[in-house]
Protein backbone atom coordinates (compact mmCIF):
# COMPACT_ATOMS: atom_id res chain seq x y z
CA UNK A 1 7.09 -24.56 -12.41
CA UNK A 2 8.13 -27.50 -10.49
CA UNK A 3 10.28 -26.13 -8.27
CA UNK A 4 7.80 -23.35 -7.40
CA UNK A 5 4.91 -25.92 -7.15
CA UNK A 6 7.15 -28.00 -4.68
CA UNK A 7 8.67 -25.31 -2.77
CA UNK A 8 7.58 -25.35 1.62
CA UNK A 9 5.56 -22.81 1.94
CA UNK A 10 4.53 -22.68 5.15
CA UNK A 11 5.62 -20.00 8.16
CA UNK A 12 5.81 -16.03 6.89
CA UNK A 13 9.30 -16.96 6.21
CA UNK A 14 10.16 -15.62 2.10
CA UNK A 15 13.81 -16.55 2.55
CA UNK A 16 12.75 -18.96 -0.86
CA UNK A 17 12.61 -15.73 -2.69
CA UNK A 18 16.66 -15.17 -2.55
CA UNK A 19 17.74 -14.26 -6.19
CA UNK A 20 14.45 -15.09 -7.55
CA UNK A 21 12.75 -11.94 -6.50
CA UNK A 22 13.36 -8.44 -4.88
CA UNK A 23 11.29 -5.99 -2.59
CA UNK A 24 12.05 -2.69 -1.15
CA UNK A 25 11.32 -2.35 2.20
CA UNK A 26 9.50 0.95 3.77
CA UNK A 27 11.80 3.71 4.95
CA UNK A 28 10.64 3.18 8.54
CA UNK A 29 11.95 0.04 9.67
CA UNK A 30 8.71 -1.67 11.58
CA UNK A 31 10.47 -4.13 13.39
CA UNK A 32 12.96 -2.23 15.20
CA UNK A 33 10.22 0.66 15.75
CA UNK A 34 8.30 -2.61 17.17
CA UNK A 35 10.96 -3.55 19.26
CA UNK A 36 11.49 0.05 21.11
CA UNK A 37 7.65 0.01 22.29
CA UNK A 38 7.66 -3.85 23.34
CA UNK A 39 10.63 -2.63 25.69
CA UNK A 40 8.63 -0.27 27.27
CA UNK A 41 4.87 -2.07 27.41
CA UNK A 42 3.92 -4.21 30.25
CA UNK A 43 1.67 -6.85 28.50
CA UNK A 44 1.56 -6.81 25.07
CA UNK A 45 -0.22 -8.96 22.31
CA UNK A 46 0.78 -9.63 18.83
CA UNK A 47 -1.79 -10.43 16.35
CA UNK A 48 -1.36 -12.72 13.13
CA UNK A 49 2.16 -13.41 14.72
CA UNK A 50 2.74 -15.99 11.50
CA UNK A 51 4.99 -17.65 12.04
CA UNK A 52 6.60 -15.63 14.80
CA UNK A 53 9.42 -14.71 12.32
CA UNK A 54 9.34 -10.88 12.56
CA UNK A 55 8.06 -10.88 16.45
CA UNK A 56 11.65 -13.02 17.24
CA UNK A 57 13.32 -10.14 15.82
CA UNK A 58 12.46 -8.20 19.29
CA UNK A 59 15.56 -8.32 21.94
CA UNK A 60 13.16 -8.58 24.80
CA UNK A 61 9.20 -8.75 25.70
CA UNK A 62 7.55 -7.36 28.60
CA UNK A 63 6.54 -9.71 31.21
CA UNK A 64 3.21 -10.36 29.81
CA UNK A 65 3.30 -11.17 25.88
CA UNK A 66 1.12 -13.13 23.81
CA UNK A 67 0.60 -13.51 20.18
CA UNK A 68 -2.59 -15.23 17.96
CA UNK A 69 -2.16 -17.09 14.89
CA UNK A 70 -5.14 -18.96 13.42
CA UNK A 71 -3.20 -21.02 10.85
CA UNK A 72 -2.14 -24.54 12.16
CA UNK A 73 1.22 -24.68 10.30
CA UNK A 74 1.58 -21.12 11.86
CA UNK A 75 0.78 -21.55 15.04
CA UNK A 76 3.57 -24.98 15.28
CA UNK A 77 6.49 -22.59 13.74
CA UNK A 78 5.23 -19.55 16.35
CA UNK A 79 5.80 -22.08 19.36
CA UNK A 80 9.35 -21.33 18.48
CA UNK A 81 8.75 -17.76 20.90
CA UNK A 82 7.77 -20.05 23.85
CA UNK A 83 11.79 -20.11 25.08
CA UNK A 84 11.48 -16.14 24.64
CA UNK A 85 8.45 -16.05 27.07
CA UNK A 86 5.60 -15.36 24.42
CA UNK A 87 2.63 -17.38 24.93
CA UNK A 88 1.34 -18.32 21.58
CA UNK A 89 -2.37 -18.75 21.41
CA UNK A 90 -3.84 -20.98 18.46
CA UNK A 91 -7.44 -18.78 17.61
CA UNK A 92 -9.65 -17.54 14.77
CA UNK A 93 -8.32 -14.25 13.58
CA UNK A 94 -12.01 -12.38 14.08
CA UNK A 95 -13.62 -11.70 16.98
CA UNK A 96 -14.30 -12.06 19.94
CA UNK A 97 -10.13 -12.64 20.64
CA UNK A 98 -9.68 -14.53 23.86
CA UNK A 99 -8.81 -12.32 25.84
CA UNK A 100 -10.28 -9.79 28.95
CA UNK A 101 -11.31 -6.00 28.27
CA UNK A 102 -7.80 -3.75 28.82
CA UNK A 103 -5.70 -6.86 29.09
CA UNK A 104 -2.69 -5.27 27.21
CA UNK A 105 -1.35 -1.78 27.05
CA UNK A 106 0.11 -2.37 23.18
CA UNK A 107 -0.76 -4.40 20.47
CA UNK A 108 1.02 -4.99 17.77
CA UNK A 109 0.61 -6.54 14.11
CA UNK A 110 2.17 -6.58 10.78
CA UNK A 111 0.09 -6.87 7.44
CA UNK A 112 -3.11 -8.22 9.25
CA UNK A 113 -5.42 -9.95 6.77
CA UNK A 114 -8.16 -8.36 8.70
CA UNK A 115 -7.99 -5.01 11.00
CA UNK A 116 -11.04 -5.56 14.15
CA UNK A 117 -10.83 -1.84 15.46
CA UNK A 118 -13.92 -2.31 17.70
CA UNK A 119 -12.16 -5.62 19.35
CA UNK A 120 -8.51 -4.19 19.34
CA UNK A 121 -10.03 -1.55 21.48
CA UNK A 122 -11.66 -3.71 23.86
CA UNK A 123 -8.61 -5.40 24.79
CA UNK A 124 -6.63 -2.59 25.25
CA UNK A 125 -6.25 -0.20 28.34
CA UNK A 126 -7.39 3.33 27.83
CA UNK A 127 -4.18 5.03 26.75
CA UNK A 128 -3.25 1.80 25.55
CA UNK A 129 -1.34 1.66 21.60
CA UNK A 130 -1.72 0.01 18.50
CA UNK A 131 1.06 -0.11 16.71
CA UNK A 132 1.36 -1.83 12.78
CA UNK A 133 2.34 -2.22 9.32
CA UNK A 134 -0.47 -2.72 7.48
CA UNK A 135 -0.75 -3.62 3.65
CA UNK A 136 -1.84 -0.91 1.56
CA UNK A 137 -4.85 -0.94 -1.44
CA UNK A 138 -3.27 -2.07 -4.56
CA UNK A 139 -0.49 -3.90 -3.29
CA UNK A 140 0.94 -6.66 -5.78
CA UNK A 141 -2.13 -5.55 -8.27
CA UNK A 142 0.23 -5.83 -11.36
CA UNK A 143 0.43 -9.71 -10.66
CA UNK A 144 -3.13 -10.45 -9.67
CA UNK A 145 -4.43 -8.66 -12.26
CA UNK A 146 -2.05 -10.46 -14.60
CA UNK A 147 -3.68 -13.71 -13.72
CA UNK A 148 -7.22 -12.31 -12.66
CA UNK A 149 -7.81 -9.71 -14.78
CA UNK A 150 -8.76 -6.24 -14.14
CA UNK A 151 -9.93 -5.96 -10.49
CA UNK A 152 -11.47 -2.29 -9.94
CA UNK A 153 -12.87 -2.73 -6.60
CA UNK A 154 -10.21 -4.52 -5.32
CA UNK A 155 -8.34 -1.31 -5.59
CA UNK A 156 -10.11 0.31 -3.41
CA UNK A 157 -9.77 -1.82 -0.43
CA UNK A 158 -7.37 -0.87 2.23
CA UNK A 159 -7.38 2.81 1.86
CA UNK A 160 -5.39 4.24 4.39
CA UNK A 161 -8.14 7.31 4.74
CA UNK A 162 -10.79 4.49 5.30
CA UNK A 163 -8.54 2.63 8.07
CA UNK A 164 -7.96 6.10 10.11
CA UNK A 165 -12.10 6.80 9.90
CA UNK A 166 -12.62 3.49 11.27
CA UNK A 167 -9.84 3.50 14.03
CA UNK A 168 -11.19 7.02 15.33
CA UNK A 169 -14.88 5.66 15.16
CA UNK A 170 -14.09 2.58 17.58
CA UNK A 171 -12.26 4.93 19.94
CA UNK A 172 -8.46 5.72 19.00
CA UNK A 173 -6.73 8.60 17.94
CA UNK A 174 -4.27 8.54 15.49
CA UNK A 175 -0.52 9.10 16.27
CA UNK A 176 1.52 8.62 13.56
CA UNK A 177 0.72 7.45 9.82
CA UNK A 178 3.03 7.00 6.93
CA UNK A 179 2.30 5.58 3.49
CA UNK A 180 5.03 3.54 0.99
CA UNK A 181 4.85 2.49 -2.72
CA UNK A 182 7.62 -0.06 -2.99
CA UNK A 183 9.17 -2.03 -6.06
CA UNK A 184 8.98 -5.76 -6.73
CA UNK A 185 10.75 -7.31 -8.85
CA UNK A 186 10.14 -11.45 -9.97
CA UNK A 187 13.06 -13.18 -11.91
CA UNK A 188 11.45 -16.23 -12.53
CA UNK A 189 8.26 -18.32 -12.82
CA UNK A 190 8.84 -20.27 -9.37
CA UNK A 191 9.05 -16.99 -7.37
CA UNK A 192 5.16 -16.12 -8.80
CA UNK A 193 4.20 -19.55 -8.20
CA UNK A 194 5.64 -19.53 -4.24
CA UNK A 195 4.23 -15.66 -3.68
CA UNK A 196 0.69 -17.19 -4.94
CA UNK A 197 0.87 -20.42 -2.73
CA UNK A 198 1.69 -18.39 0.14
CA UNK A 199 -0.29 -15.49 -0.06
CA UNK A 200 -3.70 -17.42 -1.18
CA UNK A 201 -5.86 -14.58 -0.99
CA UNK A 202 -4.15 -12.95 -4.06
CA UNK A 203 -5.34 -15.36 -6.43
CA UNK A 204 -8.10 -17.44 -4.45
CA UNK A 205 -7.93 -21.22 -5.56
CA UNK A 206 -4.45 -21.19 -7.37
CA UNK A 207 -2.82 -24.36 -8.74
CA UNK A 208 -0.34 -24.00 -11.08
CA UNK A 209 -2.51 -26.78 -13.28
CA UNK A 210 -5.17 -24.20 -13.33
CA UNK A 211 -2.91 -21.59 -14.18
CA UNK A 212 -0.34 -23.56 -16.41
CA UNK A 213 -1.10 -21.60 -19.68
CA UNK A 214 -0.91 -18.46 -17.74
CA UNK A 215 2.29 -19.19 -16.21
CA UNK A 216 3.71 -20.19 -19.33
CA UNK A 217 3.07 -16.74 -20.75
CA UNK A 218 4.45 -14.94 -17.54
CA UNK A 219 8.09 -17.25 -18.12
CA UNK A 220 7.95 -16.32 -21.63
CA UNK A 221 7.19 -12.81 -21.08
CA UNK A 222 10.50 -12.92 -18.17
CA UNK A 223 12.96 -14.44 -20.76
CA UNK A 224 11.87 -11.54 -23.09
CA UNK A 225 11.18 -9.01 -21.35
CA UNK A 226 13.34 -9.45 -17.84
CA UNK A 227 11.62 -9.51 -14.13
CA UNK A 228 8.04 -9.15 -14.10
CA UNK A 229 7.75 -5.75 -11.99
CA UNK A 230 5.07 -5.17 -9.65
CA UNK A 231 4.61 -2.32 -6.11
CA UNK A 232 3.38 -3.08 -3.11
CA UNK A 233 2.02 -0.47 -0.80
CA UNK A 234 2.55 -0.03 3.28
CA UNK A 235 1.17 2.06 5.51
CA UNK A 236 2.71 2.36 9.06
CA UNK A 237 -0.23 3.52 11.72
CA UNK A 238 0.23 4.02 15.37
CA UNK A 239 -3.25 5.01 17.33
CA UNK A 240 -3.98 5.85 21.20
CA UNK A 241 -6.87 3.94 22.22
CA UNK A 242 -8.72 7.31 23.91
């Protein structure tokens, strides 16, 4: 618990995780599919950047790219793509973004905490693209629910169905969408504690003090039973703003 409690978590960085806990990855490979369209785009914006740690995986950027980040931790570790000639812009992730109507002609992001089709649109160029990996509905719901309890509406949220009605209604048709259920596998207490530091909206207001009883049965339950196993869920969308 202590090591988990004391563990950095800042950045979008889950190199902590090594031997403590697994995930599949989707079958698609987003960051090199990323990387082939920022090749080709003339200004392109990345948004929710993080720490700029999957954006750096690009070999090049076109000569105008930009990314957002509205966490201040975030936003210091995403400075690191200023050498790389990506202007890193410190702003609130909802709208209006700071930026002019069909400034960019691709955006990118990868699992947005919050999907603005209307604004996305206005930013881009007609024929523009959006290009992500977003999280799917139910992702990680085997440990939130372990702490939380059952969460039935939560479930429901981020429905790829309901993302591709509300990209078409702001303007965009939809290119390409593909949906993954991947494994997860947590060896130890510490690697729940980091995931729920870091990802904050999974179980809003953790401590492990508030949780210490609860963690103590999730160890147990690990020395007994072996890694606690959980899924996340992906879906990859590309759209064509119309």
């Amino acid at each position: 618990m202590a090591e988990g409690a004391a563990a950095d978590v800042s950045g979008w960085d889950f190199s902590w995780l090594d031997g403590r806990a697994t995930e599949e990855r989707p079958p698609w490979g987003y960051a090199r599919a990323m990387a082939d369209r920022l090749a080709t785009a003339s200004a392109s914006l990345d948004l929710q950047t993080g720490g700029g740690e999957v954006l750096a995986e690009a070999g090049g950027f076109p000569p105008t790219a930009v990314a957002t980040e509205s966490w201040p931790p975030n936003v210091a570790r995403a400075t690191n793509l200023y050498p790389r000639g990506v202007v890193v812009v410190g702003c609130a992730d909802e709208p209006p973004f700071p930026f002019a109507d069909n400034a960019f002609d691709l955006v990118t992001s990868r699992h947005p905490a919050t999907i603005w089709w209307d604004e996305i649109a206005r930013v881009l160029a007609p024929g523009g693209t959006y290009f992500a990996q977003h999280v799917g509905p139910a992702s990680a719901f085997e440990l939130i629910e372990f702490f939380l309890g059952p969460q039935p509406s939560g479930r429901r949220d981020r429905r790829p169905e309901d993302e591709v009605r509300a990209a078409e209604s702001a303007g965009f048709e939809i290119v390409d969408l593909r949906t993954a259920r991947l494994r997860i596998e947590i060896f130890d207490v510490a690697a729940a504690i980091y995931l729920l530091r870091k990802v904050v909206w999974w179980v809003p207001g953790f401590t492990v003090d508030g949780y210490r009883g609860r963690l103590r049965e999730l160890h147990e339950q690990i020395q007994r039973e072996g890694p606690f196993v959980a899924h996340s869920t992906r879906h990859l969308i590309e759209a064509r703003r119309r």
